[in-house]
C-alpha atoms as a PDB file:
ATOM      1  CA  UNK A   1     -29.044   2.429 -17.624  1.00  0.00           C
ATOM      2  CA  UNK A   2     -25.468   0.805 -16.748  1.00  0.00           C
ATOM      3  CA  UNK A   3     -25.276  -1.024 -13.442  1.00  0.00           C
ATOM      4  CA  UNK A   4     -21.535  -0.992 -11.931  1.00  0.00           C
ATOM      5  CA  UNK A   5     -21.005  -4.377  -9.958  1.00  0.00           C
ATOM      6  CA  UNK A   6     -17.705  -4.757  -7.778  1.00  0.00           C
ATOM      7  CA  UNK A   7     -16.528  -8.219  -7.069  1.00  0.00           C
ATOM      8  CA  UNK A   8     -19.168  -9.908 -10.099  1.00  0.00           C
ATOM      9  CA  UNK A   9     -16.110 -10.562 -12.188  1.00  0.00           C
ATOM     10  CA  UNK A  10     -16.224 -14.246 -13.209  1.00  0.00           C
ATOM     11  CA  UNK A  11     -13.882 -15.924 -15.635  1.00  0.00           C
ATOM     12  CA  UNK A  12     -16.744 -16.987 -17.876  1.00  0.00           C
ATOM     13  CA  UNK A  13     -17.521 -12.749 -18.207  1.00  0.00           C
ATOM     14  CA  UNK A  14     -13.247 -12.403 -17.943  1.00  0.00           C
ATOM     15  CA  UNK A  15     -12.971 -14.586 -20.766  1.00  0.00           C
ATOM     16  CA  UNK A  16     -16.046 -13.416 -23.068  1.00  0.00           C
ATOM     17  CA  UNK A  17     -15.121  -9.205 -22.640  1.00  0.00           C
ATOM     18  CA  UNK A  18     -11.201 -10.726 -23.462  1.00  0.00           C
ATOM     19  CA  UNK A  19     -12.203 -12.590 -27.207  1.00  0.00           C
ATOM     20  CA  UNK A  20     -14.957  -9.300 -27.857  1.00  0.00           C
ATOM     21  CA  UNK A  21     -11.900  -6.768 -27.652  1.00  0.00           C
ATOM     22  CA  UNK A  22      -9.308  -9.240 -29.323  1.00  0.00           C
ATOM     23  CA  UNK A  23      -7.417 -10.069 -26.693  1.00  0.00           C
ATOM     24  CA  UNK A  24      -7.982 -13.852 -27.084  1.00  0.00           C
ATOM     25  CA  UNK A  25      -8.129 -15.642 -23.195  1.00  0.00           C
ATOM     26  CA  UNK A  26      -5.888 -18.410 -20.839  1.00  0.00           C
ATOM     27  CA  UNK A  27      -7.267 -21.117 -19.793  1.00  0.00           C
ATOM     28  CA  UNK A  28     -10.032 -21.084 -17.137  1.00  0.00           C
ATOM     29  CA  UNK A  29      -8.189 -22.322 -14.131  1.00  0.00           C
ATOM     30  CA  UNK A  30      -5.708 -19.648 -14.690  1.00  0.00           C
ATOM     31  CA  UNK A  31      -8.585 -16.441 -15.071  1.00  0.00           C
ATOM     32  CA  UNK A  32     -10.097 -18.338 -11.542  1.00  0.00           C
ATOM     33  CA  UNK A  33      -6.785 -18.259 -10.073  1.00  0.00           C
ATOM     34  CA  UNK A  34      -5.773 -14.101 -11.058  1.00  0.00           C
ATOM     35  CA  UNK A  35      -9.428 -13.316  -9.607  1.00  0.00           C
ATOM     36  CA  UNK A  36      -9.119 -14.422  -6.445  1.00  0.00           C
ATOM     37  CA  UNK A  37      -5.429 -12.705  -6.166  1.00  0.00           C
ATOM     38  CA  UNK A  38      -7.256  -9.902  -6.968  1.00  0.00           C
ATOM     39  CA  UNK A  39      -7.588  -6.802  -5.026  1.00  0.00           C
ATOM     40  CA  UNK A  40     -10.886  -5.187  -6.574  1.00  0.00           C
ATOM     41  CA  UNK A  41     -13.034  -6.338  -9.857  1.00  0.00           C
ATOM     42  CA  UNK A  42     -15.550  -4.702 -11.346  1.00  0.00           C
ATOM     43  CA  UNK A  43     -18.035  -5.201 -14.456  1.00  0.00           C
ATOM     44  CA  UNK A  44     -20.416  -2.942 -16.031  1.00  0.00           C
ATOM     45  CA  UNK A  45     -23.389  -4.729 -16.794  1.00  0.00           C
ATOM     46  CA  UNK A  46     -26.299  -3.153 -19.112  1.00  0.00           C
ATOM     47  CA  UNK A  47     -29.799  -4.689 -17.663  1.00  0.00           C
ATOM     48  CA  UNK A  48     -28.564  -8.796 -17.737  1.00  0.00           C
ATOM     49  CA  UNK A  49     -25.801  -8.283 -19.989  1.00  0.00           C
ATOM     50  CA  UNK A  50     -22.384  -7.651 -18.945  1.00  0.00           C
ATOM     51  CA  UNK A  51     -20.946  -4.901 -21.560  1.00  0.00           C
ATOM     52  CA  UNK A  52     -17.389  -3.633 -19.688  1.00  0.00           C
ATOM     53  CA  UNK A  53     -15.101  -5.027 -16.836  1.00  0.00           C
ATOM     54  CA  UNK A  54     -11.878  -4.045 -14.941  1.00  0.00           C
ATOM     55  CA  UNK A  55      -9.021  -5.311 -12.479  1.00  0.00           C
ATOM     56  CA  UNK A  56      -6.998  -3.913  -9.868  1.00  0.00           C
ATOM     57  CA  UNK A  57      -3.671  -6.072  -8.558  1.00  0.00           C
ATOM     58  CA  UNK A  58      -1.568  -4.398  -5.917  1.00  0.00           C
ATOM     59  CA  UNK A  59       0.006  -4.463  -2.088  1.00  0.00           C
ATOM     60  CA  UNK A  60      -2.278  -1.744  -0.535  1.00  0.00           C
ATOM     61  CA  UNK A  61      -0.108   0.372   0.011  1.00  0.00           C
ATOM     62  CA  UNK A  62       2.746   1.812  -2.684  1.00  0.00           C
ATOM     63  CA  UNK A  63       1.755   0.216  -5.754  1.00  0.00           C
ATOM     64  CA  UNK A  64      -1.271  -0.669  -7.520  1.00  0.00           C
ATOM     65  CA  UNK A  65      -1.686  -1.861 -10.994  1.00  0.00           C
ATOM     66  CA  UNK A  66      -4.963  -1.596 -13.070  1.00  0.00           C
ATOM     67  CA  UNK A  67      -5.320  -4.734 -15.224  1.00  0.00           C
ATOM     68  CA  UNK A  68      -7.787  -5.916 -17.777  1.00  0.00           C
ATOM     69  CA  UNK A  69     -10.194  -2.549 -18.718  1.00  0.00           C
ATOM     70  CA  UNK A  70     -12.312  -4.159 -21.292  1.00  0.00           C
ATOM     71  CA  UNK A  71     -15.447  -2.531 -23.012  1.00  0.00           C
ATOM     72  CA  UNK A  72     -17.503  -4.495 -25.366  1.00  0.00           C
ATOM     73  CA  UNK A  73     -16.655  -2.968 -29.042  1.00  0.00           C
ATOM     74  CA  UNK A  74     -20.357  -1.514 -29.485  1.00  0.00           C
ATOM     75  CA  UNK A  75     -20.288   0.023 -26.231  1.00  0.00           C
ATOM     76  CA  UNK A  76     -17.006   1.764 -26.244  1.00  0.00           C
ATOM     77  CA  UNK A  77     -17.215   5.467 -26.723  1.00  0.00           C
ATOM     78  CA  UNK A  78     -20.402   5.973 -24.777  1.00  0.00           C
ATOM     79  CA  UNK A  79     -18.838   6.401 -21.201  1.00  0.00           C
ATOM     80  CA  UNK A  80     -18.231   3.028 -19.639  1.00  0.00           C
ATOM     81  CA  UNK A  81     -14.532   3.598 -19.749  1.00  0.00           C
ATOM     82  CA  UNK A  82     -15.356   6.174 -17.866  1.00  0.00           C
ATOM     83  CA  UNK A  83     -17.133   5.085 -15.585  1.00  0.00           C
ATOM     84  CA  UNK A  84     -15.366   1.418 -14.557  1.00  0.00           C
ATOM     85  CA  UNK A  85     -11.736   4.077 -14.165  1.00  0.00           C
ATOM     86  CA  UNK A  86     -13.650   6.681 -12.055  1.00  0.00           C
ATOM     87  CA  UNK A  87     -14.643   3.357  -9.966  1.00  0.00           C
ATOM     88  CA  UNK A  88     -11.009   2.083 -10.143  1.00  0.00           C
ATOM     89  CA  UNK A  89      -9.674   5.392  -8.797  1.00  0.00           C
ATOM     90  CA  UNK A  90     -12.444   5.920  -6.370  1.00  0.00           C
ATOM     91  CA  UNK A  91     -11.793   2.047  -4.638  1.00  0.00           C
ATOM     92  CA  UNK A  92      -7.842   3.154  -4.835  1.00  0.00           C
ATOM     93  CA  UNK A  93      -8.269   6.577  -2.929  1.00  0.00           C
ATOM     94  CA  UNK A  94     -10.505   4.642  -0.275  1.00  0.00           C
ATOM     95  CA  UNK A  95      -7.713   2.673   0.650  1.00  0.00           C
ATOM     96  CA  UNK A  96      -4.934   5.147   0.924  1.00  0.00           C
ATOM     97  CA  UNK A  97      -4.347   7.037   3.911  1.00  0.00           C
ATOM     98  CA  UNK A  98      -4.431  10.854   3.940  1.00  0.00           C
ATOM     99  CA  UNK A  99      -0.576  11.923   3.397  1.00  0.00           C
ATOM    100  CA  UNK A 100       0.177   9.043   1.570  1.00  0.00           C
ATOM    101  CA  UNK A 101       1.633   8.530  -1.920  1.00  0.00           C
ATOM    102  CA  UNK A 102       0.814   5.882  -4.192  1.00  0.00           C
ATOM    103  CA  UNK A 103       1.906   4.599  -7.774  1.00  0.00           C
ATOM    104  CA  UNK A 104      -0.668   3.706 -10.025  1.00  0.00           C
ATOM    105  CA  UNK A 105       0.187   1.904 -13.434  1.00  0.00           C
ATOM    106  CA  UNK A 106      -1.131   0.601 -16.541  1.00  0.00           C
ATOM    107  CA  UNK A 107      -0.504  -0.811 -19.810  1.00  0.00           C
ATOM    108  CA  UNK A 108      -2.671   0.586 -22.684  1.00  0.00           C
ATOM    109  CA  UNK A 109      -3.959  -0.917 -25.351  1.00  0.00           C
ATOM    110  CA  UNK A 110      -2.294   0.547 -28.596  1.00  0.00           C
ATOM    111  CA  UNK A 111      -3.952   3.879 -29.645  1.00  0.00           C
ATOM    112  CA  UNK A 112      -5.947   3.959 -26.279  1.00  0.00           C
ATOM    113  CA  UNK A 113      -3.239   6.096 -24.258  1.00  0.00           C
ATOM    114  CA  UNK A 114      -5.273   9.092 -24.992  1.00  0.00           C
ATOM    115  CA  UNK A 115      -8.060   7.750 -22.478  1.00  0.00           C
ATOM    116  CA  UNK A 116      -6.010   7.449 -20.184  1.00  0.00           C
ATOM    117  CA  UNK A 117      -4.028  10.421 -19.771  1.00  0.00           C
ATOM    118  CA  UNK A 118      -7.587  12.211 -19.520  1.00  0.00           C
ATOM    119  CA  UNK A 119      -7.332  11.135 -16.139  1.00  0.00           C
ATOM    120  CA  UNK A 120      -3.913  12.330 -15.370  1.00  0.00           C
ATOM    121  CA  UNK A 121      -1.670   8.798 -16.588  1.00  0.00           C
ATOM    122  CA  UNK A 122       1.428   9.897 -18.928  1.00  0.00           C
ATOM    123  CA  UNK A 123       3.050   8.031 -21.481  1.00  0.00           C
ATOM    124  CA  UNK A 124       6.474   7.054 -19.636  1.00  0.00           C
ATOM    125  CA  UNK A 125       9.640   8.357 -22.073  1.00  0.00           C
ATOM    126  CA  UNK A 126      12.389   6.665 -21.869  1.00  0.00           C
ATOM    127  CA  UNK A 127      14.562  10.313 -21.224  1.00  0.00           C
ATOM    128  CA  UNK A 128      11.993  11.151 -18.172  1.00  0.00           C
ATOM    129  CA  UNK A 129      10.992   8.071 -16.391  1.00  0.00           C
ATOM    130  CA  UNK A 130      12.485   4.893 -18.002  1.00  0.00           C
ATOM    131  CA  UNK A 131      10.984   2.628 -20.578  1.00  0.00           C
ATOM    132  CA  UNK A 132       7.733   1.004 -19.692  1.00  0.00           C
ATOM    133  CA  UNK A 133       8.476  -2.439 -19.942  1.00  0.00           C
ATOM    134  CA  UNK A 134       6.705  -6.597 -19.686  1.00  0.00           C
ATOM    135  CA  UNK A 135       7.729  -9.886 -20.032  1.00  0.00           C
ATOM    136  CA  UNK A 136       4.949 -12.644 -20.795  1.00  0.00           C
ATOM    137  CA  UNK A 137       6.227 -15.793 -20.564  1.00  0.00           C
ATOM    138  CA  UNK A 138       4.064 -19.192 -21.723  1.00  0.00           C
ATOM    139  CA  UNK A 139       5.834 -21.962 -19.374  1.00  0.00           C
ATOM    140  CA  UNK A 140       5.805 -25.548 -20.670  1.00  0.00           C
END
């Protein structure tokens, strides 16, 4: 059975989930210091193992930006996407005031966009929204 823990994130999990979907990982001082900037984290954990985790950066109000969905490789496809994004969504509804309107983004993974339009995220064209767009800079 999977156990959903908010707030467990720790950069040692951070980093592990990060090299198990090939995202390599920065250096541990800088994982510390984007978790506790942090406005929710979450990790999936199956019994003692942690399998799944998830990030959520934003003001509170307007905008909100979900960061960092990992699954472990031999648990994806089995609902833990699932269930760390209903969590996501759930903590982001709690927070928003009946009336209000707020912007949720994301960046997929390539050939992962499908997962998340099941919950309602669209692809931004160019023609209909403007181009999705980042800048990651390594400083010296």
């Amino acid at each position: 059975m999977f156990q959903l823990k908010r707030g467990s994130l720790t950069p040692e999990i951070f980093n592990a989930l990060a090299e198990a979907v090939g995202w390599g990982h920065p250096e541990i001082t800088q994982v510390e210091e984007a978790l506790k900037n942090s406005l929710y984290t979450v990790c999936i954990f199956d019994n003692d193992n942690f399998i799944a985790m998830g990030r959520i950066v934003g003001d509170l109000s307007m905008s909100y930006f979900i960061k960092d969905v990992a699954v472990m490789p031999e648990y994806q496809n089995k609902g833990v996407g699932r269930l760390i994004l209903t969590d996501m969504l759930s903590f982001i509804e709690s927070k928003t005031p009946e009336g209000w309107k707020t912007c949720i983004e994301l960046l997929s993974a390539h050939g992962k966009e499908g997962f998340y339009e099941k919950f309602g995220f669209r692809k931004r064209i160019k023609e209909e929204n403007g181009c999705g767009m980042t800048l990651i800079i390594r400083f010296k």
